[in-house]
N, C-alpha and C. Protein backbone atom coordinates (compact mmCIF):
# COMPACT_ATOMS: atom_id res chain seq x y z
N UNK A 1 119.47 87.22 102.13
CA UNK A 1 118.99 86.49 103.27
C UNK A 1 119.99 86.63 104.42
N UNK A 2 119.14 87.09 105.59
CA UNK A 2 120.11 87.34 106.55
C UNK A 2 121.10 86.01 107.48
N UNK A 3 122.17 85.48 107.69
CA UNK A 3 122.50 84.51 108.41
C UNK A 3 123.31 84.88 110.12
N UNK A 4 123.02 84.22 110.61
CA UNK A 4 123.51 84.20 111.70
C UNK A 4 123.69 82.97 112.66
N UNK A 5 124.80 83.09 113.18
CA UNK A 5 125.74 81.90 113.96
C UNK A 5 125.48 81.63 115.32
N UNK A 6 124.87 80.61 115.65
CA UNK A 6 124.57 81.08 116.97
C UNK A 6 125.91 80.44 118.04
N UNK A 7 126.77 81.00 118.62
CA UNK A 7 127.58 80.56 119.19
C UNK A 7 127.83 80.01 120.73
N UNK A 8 128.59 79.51 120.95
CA UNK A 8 128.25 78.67 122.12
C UNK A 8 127.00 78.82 122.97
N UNK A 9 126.05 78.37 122.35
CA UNK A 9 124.38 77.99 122.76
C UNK A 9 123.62 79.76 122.95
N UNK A 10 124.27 80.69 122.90
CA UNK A 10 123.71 81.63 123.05
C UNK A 10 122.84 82.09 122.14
N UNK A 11 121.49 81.69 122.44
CA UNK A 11 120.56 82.20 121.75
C UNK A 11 120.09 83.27 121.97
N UNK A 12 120.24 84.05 123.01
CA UNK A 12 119.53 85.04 123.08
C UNK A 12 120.06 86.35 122.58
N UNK A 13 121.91 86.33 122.49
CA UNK A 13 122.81 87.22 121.82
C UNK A 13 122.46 86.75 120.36
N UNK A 14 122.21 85.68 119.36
CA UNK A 14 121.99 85.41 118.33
C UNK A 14 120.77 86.17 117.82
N UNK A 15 119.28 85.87 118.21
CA UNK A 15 118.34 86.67 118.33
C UNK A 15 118.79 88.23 118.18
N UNK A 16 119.07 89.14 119.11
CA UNK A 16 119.63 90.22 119.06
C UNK A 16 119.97 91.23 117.79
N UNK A 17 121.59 90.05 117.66
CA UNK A 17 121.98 90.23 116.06
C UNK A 17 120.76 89.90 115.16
N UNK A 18 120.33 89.36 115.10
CA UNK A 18 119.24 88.77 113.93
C UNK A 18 118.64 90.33 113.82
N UNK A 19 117.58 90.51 114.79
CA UNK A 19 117.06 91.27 114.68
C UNK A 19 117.29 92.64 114.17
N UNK A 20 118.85 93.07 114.39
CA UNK A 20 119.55 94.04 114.23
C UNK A 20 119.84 94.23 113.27
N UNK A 21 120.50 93.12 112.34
CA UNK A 21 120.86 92.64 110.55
C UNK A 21 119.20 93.24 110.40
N UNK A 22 118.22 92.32 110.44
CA UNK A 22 116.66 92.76 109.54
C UNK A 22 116.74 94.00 109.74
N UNK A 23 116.67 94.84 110.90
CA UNK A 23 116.55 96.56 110.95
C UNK A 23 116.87 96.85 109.77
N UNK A 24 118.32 96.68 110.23
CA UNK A 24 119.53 97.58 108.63
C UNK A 24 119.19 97.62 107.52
N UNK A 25 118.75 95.95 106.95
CA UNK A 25 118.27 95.66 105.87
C UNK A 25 116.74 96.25 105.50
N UNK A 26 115.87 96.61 106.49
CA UNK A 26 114.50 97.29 105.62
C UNK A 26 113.63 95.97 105.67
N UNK A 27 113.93 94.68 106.21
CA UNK A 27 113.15 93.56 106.29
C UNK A 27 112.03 94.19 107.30
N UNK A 28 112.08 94.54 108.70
CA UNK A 28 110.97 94.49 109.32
C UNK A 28 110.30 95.92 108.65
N UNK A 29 110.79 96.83 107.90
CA UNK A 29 110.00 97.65 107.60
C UNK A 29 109.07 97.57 106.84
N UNK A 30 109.66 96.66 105.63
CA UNK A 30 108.54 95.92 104.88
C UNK A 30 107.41 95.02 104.53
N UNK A 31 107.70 94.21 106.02
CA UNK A 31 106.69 93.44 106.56
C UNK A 31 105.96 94.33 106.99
N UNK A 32 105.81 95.61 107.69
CA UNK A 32 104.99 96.38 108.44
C UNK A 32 104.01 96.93 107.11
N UNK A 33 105.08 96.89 106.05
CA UNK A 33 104.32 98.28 105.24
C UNK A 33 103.08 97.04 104.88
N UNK A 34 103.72 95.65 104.02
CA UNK A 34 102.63 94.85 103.16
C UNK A 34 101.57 94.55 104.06
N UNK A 35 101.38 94.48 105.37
CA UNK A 35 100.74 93.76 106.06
C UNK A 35 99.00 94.11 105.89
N UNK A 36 99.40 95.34 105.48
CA UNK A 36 97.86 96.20 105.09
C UNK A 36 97.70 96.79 103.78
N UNK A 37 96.49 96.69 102.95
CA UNK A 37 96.53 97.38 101.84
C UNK A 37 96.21 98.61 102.00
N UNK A 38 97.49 99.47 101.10
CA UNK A 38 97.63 100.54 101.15
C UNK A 38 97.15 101.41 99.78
N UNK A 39 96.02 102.55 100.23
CA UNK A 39 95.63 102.59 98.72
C UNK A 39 96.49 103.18 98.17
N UNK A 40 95.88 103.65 96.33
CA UNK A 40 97.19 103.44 95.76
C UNK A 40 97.77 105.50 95.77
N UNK A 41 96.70 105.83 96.16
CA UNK A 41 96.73 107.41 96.52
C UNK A 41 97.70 107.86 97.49
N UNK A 42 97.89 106.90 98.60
CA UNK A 42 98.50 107.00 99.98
C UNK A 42 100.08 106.29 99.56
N UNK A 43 100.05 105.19 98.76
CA UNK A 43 101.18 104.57 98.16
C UNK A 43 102.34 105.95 97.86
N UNK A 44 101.51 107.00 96.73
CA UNK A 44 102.41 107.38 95.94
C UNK A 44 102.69 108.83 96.43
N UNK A 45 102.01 109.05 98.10
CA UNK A 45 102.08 110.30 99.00
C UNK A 45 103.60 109.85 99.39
N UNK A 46 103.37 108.38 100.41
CA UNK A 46 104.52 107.78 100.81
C UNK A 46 105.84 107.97 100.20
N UNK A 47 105.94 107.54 98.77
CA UNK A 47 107.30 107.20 98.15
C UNK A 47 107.52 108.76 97.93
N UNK A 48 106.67 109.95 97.51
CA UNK A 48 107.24 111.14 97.28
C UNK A 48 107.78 111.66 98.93
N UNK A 49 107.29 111.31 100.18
CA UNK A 49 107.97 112.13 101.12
C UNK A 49 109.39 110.90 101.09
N UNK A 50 109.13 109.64 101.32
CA UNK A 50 110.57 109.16 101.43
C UNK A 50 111.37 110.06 100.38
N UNK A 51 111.01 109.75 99.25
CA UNK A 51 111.78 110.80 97.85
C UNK A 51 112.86 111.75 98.43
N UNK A 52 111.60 112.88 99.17
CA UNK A 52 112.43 114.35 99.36
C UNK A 52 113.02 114.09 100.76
N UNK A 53 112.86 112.94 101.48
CA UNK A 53 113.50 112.71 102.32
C UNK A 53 115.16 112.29 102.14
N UNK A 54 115.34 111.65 101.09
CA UNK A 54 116.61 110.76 100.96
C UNK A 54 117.39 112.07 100.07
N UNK A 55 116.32 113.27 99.44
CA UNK A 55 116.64 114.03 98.40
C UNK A 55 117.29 115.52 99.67
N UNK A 56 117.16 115.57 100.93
CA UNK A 56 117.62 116.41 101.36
C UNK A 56 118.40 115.39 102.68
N UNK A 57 118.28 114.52 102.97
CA UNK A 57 119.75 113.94 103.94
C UNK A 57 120.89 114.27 102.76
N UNK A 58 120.98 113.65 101.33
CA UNK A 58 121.63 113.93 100.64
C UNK A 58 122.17 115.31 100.27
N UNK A 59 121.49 116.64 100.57
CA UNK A 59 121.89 117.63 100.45
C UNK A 59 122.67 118.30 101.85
N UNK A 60 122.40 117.33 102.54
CA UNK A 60 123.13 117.79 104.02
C UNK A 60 124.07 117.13 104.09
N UNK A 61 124.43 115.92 103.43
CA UNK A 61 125.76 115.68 103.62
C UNK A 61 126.36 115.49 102.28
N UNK A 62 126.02 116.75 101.72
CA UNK A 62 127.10 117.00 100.46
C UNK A 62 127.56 118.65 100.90
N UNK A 63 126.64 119.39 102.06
CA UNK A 63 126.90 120.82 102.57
C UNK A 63 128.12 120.24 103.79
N UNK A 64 127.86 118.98 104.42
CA UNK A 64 128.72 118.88 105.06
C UNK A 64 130.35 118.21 104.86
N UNK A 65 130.30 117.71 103.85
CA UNK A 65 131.78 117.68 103.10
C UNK A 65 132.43 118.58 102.38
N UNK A 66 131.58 119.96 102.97
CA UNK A 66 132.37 120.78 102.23
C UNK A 66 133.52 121.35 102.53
């Protein structure tokens, strides 16, 4: 759970951060994804491109520590 401080009355720098923490964390992404049912055909298209997605950032930065 994300927390945040809001400091001397500044709400609108608090907000900001808030929003910024959920990014990082995958919160607003996941609200986007549940919001609609997704069939289960399109589900398992999804997780294979994330897959080879995370499966070649990872190969680019194991070429780039070389």
């Amino acid at each position: 759970m994300a927390e945040i401080e809001v400091e001397n009355g500044d709400i609108e720098k608090a907000i900001k951060t808030l929003k910024r923490v959920l990014q990082r964390e995958g919160v607003l992404k996941e609200i986007k994804k549940r919001s609609f049912y997704e069939k289960p055909s399109v589900k398992e298209r999804r997780k294979q491109r994330e897959a080879r997605k995370r499966r070649l950032k990872a190969e680019r930065r194991k070429q780039w520590h070389r």
